[in-house]
Protein backbone atom coordinates (compact mmCIF):
# COMPACT_ATOMS: atom_id res chain seq x y z
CA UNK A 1 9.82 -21.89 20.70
CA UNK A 2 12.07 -20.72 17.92
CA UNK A 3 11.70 -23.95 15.56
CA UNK A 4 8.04 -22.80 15.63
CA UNK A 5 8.95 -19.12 14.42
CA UNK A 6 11.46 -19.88 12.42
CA UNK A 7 9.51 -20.74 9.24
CA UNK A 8 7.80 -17.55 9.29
CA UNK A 9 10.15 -15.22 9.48
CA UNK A 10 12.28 -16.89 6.96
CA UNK A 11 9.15 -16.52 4.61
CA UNK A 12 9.04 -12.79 5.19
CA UNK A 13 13.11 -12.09 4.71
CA UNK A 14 13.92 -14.92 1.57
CA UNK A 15 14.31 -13.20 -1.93
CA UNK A 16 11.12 -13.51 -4.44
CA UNK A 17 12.96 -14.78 -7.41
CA UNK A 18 11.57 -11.29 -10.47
CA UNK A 19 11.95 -11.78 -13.93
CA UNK A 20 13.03 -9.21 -16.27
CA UNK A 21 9.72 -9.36 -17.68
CA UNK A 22 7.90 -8.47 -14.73
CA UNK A 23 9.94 -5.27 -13.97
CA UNK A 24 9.45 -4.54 -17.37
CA UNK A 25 5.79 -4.87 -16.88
CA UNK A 26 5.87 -2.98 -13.56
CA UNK A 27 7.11 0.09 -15.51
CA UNK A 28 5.46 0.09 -18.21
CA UNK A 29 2.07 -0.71 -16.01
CA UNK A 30 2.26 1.06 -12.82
CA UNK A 31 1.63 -1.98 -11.00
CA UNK A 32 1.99 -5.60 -10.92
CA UNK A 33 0.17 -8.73 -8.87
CA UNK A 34 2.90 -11.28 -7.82
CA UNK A 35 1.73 -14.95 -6.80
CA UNK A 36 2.76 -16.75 -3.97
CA UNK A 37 4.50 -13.89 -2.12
CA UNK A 38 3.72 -15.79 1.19
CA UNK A 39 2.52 -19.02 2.32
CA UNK A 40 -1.07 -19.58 4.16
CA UNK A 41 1.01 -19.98 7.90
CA UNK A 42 3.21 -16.52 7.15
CA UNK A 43 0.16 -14.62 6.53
CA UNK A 44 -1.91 -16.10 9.42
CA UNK A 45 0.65 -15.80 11.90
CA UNK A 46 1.03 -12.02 11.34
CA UNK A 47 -2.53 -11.23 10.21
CA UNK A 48 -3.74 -12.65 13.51
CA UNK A 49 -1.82 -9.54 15.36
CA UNK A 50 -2.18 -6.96 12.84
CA UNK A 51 -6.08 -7.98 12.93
CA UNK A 52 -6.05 -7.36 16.53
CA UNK A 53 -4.34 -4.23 16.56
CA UNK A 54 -6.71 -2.67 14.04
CA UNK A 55 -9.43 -3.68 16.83
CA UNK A 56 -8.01 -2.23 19.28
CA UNK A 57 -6.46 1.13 17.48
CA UNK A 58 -9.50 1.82 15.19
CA UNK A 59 -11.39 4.92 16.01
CA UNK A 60 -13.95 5.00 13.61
CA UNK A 61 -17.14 3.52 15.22
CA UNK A 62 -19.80 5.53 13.37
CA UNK A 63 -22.62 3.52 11.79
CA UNK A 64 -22.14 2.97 8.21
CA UNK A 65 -24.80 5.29 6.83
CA UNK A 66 -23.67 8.49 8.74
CA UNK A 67 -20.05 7.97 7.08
CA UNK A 68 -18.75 10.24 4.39
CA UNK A 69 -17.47 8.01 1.28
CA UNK A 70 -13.94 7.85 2.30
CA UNK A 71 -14.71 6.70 5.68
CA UNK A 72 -17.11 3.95 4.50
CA UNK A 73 -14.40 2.55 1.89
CA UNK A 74 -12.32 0.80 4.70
CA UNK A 75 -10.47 1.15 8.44
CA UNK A 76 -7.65 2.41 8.31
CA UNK A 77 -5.19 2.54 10.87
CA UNK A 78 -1.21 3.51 10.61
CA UNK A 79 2.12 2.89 11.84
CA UNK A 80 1.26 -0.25 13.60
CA UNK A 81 4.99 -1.16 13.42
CA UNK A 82 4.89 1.49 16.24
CA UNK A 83 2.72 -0.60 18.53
CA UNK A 84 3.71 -4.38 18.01
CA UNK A 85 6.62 -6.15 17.67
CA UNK A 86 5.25 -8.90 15.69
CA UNK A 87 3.77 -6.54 13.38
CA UNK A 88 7.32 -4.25 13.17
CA UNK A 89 8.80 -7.63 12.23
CA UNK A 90 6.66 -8.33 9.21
CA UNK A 91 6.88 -4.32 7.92
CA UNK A 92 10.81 -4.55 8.27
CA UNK A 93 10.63 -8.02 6.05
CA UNK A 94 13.05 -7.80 3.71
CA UNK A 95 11.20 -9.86 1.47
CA UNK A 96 8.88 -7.14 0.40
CA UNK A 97 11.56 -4.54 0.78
CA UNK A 98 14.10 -5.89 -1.84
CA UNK A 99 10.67 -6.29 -4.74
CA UNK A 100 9.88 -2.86 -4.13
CA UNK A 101 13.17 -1.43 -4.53
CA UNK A 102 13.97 -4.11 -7.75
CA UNK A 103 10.70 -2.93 -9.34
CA UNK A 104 11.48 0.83 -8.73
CA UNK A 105 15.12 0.22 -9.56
CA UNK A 106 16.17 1.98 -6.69
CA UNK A 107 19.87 0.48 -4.38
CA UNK A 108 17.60 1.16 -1.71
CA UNK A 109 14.44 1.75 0.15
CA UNK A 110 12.91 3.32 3.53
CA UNK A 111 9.68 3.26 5.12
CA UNK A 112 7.00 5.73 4.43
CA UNK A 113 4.45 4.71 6.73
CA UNK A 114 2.29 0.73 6.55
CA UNK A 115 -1.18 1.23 7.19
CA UNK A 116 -4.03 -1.41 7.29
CA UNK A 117 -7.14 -1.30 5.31
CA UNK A 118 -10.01 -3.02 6.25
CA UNK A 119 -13.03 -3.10 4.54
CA UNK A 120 -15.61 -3.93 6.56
CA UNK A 121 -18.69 -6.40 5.74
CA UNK A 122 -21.37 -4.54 3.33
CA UNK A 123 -18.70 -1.74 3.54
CA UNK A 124 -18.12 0.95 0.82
CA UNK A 125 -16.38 1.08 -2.59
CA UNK A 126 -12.97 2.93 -2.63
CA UNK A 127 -13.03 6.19 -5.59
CA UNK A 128 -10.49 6.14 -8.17
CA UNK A 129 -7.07 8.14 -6.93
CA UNK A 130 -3.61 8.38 -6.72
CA UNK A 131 -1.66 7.87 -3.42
CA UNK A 132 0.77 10.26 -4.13
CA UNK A 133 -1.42 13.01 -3.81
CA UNK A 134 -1.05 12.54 -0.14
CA UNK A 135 2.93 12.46 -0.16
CA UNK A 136 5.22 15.63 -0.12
CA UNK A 137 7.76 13.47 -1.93
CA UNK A 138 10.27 15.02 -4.81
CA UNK A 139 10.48 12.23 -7.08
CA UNK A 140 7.86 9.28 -8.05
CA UNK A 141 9.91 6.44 -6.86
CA UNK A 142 7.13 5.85 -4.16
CA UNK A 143 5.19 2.30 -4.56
CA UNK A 144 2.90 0.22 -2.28
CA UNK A 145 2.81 -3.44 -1.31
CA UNK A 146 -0.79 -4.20 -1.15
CA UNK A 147 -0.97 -7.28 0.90
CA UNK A 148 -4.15 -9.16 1.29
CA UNK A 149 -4.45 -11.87 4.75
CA UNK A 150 -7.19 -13.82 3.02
CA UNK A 151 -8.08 -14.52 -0.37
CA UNK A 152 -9.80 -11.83 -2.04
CA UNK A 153 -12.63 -12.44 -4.60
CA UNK A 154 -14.07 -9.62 -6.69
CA UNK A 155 -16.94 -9.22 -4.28
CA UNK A 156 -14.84 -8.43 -1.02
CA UNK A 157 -13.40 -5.77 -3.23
CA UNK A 158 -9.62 -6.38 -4.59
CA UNK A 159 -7.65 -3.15 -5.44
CA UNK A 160 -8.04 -2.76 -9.44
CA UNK A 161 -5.61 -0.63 -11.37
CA UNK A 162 -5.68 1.95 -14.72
CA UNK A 163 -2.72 0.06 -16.53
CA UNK A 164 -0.04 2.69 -17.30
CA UNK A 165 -1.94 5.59 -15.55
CA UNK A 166 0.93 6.04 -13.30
CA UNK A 167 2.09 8.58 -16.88
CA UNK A 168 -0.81 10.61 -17.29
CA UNK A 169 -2.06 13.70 -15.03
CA UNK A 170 -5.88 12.38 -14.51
CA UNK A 171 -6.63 14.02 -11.54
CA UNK A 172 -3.09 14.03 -9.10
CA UNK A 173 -4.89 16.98 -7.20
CA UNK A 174 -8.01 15.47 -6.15
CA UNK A 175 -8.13 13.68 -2.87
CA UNK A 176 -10.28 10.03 -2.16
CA UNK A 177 -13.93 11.39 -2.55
CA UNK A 178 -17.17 11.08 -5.00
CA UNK A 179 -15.60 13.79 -6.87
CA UNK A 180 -12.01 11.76 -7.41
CA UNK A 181 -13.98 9.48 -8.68
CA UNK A 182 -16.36 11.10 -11.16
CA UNK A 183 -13.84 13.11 -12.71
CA UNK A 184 -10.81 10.40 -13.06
CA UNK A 185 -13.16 7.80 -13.95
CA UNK A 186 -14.39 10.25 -17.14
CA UNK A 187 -10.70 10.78 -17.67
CA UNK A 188 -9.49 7.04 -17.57
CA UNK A 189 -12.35 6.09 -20.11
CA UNK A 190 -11.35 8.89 -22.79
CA UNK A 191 -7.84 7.52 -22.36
CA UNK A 192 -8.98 4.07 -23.30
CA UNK A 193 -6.66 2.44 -20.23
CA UNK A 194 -9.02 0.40 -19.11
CA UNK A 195 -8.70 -1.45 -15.97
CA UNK A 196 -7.20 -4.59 -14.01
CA UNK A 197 -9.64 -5.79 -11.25
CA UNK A 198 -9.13 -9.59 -10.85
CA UNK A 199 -9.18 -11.38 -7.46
CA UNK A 200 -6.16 -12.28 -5.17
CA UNK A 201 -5.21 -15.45 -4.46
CA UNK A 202 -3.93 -16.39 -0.47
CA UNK A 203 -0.16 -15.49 -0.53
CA UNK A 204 -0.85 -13.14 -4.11
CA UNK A 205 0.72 -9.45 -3.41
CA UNK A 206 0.26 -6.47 -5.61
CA UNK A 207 2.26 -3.86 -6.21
CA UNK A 208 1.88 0.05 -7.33
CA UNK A 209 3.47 2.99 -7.95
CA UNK A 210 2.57 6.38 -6.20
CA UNK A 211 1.29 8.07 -8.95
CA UNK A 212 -0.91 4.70 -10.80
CA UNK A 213 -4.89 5.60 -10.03
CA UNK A 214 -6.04 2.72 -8.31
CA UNK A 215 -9.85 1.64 -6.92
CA UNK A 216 -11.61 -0.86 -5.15
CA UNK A 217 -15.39 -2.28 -5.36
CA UNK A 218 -17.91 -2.84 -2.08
CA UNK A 219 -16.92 -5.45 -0.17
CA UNK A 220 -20.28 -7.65 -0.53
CA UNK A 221 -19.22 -10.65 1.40
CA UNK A 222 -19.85 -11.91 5.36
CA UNK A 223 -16.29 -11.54 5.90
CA UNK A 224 -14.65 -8.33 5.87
CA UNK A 225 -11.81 -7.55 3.72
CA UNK A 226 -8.43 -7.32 5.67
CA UNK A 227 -5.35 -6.18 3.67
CA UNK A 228 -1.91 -4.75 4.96
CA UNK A 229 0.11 -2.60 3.10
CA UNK A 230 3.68 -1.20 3.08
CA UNK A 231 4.77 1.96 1.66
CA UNK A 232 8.21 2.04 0.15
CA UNK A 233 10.39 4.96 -1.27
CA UNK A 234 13.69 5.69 -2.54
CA UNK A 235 16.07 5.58 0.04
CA UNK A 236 17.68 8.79 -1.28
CA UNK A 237 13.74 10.57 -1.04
CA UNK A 238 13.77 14.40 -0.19
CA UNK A 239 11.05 15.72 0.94
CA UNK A 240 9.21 18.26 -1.56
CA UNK A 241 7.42 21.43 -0.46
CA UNK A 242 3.51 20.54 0.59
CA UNK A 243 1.41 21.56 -2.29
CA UNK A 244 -1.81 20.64 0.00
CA UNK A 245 -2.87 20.63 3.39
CA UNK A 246 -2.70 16.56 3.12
CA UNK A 247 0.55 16.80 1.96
CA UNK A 248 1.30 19.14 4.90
CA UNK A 249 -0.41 16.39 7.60
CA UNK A 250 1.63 13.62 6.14
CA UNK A 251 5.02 15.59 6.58
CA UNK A 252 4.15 16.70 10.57
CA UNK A 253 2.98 12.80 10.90
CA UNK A 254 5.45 10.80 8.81
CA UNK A 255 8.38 12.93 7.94
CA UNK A 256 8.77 14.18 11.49
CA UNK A 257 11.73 17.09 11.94
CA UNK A 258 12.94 16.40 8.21
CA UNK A 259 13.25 19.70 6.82
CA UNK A 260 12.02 20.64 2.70
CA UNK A 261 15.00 19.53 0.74
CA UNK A 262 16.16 17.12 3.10
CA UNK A 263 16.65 13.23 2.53
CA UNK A 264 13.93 11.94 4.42
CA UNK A 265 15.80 9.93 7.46
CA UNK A 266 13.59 10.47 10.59
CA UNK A 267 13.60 7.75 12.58
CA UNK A 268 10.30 6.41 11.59
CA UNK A 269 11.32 6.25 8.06
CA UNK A 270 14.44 3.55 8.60
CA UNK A 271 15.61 1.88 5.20
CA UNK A 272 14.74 -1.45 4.86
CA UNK A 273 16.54 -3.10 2.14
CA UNK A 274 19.80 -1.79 0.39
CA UNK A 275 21.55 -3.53 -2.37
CA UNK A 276 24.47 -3.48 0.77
CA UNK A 277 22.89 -4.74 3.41
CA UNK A 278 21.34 -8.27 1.38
């Protein structure tokens, strides 16, 4: 049996060779989409359990038209590291781990939380916002690996990014709704940003910072749209005073016992990757 695993697991713990130019870009972008990340057999041998544990964890069974906008953008289900070894293997990759904490230029990095999001066939398109919003973290070394299990063309709905946004205050106080995404999309045009939506490739991985607005468009396909992600931070991350009741939610559910101040080191939020441990 272990020939067969080998290969895979090797895939998700072997360094991704970064240029200087691409953590340049990273920095200066907010973001940055990284080809080749993982091979066609790496992502099907996880995204065949992290596909079923969505099934069997999602509890959002409400037809599509009696769904608010956030709940029609995607499924979303978190922690599955919690409930699935095979899936706790691929979110402890190192792989990932080291690129987020070269990009952020931090020696280190723990686990926030990894959540799937699923857009479902014919399902909704995801309003313009900032993760962070969510986080009661003290600094903005936070970023997300945004890991698609199938090639992604525009029409399944790719994440899309406001180049350098990850600078500006457009609208770090508004939560995923219509209203995040009238106001920061009338913001993002009178700061002439623009946007990056382009489609993924199988094995292409994106990265983003906390703080970078981000979107996504209707998945208009006969397949849905399955994507992992992992959320990174500093490894040194305090946790800041909530400044919203999200903020508040995410502390009781993924900061457990740390107290405001506090390096964040519950033990759902191990550290992944350190410049010490390779």
């Amino acid at each position: 049996m272990a020939p067969t695993l080998a290969p895979a697991r090797a895939d998700i713990d072997r360094p991704y060779a970064l240029t200087e130019r691409q953590i340049a870009f990273f920095r200066e972008k907010g973001f940055i989409k990284l080809k080749d990340v993982f091979d066609a057999g790496t992502l099907a041998r996880y995204g065949r359990e992290i596909t079923r544990k969505v099934h069997e964890l999602n509890t959002l069974h409400l037809p599509m038209e009696e769904r608010t906008t956030y709940q029609k953008a995607f499924l979303q289900v978190m922690n599955l590291w919690t409930r699935s070894d095979l899936v706790r293997e691929f979110v402890f990759g190192k792989r990932l781990a080291r690129l987020a904490a070269e990009l952020m230029g931090t020696t280190g990095v723990r686990l926030y939380h990894d959540q799937a999001l699923y857009k479902e066939v014919r399902g909704g398109f995801t309003p313009w916002h900032a993760d962070q919003y969510y986080w009661p973290l003290a600094t903005d070394r936070s970023i997300t690996a945004w890991v698609p299990l199938q090639a992604t063309p525009i029409e399944m709905g790719p994440v899309a990014f406001a180049p350098g946004s990850q600078r500006l205050d457009l609208g770090r106080d508004l939560a995923i709704s219509d209203q995040s995404q009238s106001v920061i999309e009338k913001k993002l045009l009178a700061a002439n940003l623009g946007q990056c939506e382009e489609p993924f490739d199988l094995g292409e991985v994106s990265f983003h910072s906390g703080w970078t607005f981000h979107r996504a468009g209707r998945n208009l396909t006969e397949r849905p749209r399955e994507v992992m992600t992992v959320i990174y931070m500093d490894h040194e991350m305090r946790l800041a005073q909530p400044r919203n009741p999200n903020q508040q939610a995410d502390w009781e559910s993924w900061c457990p016992g740390v107290g405001v101040g506090k390096v964040i080191q519950s033990p759902i939020n191990p550290v992944l990757w350190s410049c010490t441990s390779g």
